[in-house]
C-alpha atoms as a PDB file:
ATOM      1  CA  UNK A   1     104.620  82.865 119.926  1.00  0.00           C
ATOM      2  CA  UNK A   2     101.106  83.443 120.025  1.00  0.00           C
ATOM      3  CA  UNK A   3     101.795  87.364 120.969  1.00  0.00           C
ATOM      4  CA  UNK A   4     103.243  87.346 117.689  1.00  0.00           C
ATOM      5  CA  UNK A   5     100.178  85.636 115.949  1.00  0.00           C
ATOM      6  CA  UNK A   6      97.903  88.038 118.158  1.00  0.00           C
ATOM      7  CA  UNK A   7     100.004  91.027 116.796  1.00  0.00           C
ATOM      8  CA  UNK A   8      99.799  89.843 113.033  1.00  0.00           C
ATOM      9  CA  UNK A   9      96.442  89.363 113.319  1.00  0.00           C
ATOM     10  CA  UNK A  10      95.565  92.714 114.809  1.00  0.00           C
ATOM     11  CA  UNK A  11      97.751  94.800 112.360  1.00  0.00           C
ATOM     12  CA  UNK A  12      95.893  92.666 109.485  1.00  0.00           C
ATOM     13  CA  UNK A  13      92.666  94.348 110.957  1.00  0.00           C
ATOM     14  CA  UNK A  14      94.057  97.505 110.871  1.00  0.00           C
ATOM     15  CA  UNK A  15      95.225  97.136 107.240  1.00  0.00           C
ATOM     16  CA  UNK A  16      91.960  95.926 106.328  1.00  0.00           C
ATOM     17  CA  UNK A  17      90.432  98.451 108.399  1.00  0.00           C
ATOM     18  CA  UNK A  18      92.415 101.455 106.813  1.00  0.00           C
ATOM     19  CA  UNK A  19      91.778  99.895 103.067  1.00  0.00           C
ATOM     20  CA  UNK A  20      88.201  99.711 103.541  1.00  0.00           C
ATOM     21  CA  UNK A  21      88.034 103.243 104.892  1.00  0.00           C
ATOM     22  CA  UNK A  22      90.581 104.852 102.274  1.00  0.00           C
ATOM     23  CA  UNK A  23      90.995 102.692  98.984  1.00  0.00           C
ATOM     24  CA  UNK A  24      94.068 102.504  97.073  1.00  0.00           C
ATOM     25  CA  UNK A  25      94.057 106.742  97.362  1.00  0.00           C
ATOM     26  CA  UNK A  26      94.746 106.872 101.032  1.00  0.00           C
ATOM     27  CA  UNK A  27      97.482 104.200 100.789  1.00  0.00           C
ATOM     28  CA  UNK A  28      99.324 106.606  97.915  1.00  0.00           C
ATOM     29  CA  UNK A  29      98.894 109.530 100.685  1.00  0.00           C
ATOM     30  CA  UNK A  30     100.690 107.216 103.680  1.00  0.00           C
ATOM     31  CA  UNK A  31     103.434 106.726 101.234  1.00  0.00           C
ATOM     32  CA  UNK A  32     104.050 109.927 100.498  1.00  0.00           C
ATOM     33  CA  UNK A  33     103.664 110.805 104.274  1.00  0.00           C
ATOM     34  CA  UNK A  34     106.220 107.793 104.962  1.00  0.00           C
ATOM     35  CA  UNK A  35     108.762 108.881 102.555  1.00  0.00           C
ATOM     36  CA  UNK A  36     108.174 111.938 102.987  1.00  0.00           C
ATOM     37  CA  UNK A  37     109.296 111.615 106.560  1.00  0.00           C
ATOM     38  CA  UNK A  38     112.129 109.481 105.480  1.00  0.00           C
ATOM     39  CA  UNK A  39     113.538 111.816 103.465  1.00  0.00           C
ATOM     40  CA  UNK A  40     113.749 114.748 105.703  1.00  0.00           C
ATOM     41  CA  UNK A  41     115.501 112.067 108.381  1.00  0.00           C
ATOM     42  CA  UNK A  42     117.907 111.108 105.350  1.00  0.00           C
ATOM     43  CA  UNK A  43     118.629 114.541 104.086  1.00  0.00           C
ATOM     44  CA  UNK A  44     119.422 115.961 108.014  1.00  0.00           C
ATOM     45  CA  UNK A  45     121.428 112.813 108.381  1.00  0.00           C
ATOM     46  CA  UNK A  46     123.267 114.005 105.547  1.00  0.00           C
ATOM     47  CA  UNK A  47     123.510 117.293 106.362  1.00  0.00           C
ATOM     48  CA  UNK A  48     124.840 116.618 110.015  1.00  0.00           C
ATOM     49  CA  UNK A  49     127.335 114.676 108.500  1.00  0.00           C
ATOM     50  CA  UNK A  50     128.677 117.046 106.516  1.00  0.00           C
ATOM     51  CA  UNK A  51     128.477 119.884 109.160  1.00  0.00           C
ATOM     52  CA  UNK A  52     126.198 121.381 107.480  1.00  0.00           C
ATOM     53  CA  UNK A  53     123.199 120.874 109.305  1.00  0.00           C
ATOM     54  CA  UNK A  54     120.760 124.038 110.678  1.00  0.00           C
ATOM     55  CA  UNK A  55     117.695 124.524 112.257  1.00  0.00           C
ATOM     56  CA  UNK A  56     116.772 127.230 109.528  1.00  0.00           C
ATOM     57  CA  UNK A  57     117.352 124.784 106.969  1.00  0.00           C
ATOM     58  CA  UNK A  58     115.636 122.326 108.828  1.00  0.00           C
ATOM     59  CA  UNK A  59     112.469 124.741 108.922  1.00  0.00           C
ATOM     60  CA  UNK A  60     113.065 125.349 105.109  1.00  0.00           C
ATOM     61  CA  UNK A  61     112.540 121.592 104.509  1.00  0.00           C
ATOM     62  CA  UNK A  62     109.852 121.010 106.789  1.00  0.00           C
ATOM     63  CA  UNK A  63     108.012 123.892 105.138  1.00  0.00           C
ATOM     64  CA  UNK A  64     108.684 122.901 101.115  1.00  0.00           C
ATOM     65  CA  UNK A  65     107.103 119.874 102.498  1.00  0.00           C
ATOM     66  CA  UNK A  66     103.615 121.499 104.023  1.00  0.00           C
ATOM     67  CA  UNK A  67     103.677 123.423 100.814  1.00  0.00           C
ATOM     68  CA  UNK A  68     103.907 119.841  98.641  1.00  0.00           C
ATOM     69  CA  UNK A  69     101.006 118.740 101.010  1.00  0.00           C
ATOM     70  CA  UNK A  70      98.874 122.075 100.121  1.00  0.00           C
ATOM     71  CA  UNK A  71      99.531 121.039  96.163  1.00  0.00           C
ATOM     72  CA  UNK A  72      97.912 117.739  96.900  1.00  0.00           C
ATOM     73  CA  UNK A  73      95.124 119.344  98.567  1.00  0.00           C
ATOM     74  CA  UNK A  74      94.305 121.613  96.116  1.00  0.00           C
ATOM     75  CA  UNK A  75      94.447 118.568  93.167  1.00  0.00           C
ATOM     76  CA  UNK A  76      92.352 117.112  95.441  1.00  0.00           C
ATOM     77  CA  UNK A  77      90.235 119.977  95.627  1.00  0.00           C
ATOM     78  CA  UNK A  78      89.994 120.424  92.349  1.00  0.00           C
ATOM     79  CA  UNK A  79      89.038 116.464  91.610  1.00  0.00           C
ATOM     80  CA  UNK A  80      85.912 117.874  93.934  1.00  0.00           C
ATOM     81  CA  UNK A  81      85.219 120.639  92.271  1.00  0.00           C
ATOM     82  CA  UNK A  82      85.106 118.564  88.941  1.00  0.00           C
ATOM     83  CA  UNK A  83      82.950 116.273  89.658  1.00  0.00           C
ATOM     84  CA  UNK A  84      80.441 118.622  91.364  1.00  0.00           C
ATOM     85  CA  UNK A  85      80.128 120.646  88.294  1.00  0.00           C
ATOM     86  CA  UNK A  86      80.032 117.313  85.802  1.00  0.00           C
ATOM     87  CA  UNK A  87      77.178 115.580  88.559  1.00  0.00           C
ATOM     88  CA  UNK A  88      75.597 119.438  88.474  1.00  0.00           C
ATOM     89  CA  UNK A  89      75.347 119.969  84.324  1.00  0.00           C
ATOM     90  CA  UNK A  90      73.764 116.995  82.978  1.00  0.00           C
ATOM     91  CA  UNK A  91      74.288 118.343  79.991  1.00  0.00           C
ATOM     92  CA  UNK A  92      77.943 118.433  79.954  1.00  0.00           C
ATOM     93  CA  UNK A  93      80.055 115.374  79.747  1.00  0.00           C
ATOM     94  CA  UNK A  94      83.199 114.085  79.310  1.00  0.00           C
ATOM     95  CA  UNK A  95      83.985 111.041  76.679  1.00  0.00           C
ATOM     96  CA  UNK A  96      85.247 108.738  79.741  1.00  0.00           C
ATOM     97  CA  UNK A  97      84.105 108.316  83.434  1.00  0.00           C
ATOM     98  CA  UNK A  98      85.207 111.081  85.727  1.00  0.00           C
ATOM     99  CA  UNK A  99      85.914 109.993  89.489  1.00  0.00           C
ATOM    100  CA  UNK A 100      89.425 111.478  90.414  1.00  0.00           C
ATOM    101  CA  UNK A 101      92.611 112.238  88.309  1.00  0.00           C
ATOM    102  CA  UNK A 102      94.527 115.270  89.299  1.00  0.00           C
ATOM    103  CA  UNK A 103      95.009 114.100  93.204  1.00  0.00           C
ATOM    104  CA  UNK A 104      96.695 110.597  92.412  1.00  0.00           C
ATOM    105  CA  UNK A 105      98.858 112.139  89.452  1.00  0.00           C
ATOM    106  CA  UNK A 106     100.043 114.353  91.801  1.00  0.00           C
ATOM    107  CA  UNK A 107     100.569 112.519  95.006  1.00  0.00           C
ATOM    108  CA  UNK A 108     102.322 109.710  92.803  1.00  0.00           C
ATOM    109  CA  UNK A 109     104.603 112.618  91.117  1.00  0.00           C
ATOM    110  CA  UNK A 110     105.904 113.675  94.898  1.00  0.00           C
ATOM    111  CA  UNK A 111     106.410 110.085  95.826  1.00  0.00           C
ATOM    112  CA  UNK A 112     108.878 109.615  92.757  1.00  0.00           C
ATOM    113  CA  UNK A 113     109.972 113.137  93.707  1.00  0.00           C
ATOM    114  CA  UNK A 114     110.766 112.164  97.759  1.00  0.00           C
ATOM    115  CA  UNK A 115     112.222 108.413  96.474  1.00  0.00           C
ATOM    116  CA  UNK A 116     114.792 110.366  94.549  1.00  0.00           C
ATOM    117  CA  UNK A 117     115.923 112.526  97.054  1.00  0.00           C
ATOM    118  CA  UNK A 118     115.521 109.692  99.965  1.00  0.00           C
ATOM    119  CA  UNK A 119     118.250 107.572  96.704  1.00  0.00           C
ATOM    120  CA  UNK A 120     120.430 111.067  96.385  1.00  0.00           C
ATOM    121  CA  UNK A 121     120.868 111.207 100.322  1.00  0.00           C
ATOM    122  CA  UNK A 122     121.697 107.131 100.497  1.00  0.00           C
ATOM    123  CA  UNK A 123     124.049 107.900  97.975  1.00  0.00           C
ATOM    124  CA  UNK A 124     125.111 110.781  99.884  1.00  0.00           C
ATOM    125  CA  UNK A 125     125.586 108.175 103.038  1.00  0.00           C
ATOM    126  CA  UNK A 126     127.972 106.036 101.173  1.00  0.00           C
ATOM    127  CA  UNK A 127     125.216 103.559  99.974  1.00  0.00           C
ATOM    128  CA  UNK A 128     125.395 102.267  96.485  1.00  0.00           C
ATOM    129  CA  UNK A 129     122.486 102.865  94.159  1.00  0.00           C
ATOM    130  CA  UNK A 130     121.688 100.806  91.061  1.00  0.00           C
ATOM    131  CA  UNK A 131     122.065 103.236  88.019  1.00  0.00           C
ATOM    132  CA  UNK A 132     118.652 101.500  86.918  1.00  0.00           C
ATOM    133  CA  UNK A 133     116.830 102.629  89.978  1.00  0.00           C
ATOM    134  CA  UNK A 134     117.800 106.198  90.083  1.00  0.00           C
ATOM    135  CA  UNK A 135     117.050 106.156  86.299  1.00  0.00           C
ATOM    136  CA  UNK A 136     113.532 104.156  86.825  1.00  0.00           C
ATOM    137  CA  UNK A 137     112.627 106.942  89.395  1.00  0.00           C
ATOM    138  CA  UNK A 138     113.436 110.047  86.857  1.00  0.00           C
ATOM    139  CA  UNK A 139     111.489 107.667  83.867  1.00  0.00           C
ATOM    140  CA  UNK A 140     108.553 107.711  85.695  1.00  0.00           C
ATOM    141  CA  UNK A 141     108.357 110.695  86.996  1.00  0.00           C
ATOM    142  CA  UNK A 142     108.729 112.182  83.396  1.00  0.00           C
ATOM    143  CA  UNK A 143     105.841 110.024  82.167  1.00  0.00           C
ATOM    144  CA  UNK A 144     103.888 111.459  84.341  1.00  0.00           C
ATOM    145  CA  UNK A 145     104.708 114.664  82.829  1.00  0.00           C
ATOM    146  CA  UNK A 146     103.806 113.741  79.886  1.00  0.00           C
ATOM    147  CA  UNK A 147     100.675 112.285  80.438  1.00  0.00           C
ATOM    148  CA  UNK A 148      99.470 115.920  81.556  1.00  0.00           C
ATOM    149  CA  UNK A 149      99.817 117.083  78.176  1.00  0.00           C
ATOM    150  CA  UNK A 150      99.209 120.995  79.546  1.00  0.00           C
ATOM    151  CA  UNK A 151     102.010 123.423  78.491  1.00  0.00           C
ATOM    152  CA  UNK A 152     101.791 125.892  81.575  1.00  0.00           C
ATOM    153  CA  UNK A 153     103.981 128.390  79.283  1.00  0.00           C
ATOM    154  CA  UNK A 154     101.381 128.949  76.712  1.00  0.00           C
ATOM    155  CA  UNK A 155      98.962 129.086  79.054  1.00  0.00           C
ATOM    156  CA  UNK A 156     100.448 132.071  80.728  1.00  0.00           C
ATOM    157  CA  UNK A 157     101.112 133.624  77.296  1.00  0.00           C
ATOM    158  CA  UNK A 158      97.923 133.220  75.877  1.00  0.00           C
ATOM    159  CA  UNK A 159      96.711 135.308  79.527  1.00  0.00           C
ATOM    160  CA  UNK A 160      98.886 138.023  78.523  1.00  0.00           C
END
């Protein structure tokens, strides 16, 4: 009994520990790395099951996931780059505080992106999944589209 209290107390450090070090940011980035993670386990579960499972596919997965962890970066990146140039040009500001925007938005979007595939392959596995929950998952992740109110298409028009 008191290895248990010993063990609850140490991984209550390490929470703490982690929290103080990364704020609410770094705790959006372990779930993405966690679900992340689960959904590639969930999706070759799947795909085993179904006999349909390969090592090039595998690899395929593996790397659309580096390449969602390069997005991040780069929003992250960005946030930098942002605030440098507001801190740099007094003269220049924005109507609101600027800390960081772009790197939660889109480590938040990926989460709702991985929990959708991580429902799709526990479907997939015979689980049943609330209608509301698959549905809550799509919501949000469309609100978040939303919120960026930046029409990529005209963008690349306008270029042209």
């Amino acid at each position: 009994m008191e290895q248990v209290t010993d063990f609850k107390i140490f991984l209550t450090a390490i929470v703490a520990a982690l929290t103080a070090l990364w704020g609410w940011i770094g705790w959006l980035v372990i779930f993405l790395l966690i679900c992340m993670a689960l959904d590639h386990l969930s999706g070759s579960k799947v795909a085993k099951l179904k006999g349909e499972w390969t090592s090039k596919d595998a690899r395929k997965g593996i790397a659309y996931k580096v390449g969602m962890l390069l997005t991040a970066a780069v929003a992250g990146i960005f946030d930098i780059v942002v605030q440098i140039i507001l801190g740099s040009m007094p003269s220049l500001t924005l109507p609101f505080e600027y800390t960081i925007a772009f790197f939660p938005l889109v480590v938040v979007w990926y989460i709702l992106t991985e929990l959708g595939s991580i429902i799709e392959n526990a479907d997939d596995l015979g689980a049943d999944i609330p209608n509301w929950l698959s549905g809550l998952l799509t919501v949000s992740k469309d609100l978040i589209n939303k919120k960026v109110p930046v029409d990529l298409d005209k963008v690349d028009k306008e270029d042209e």
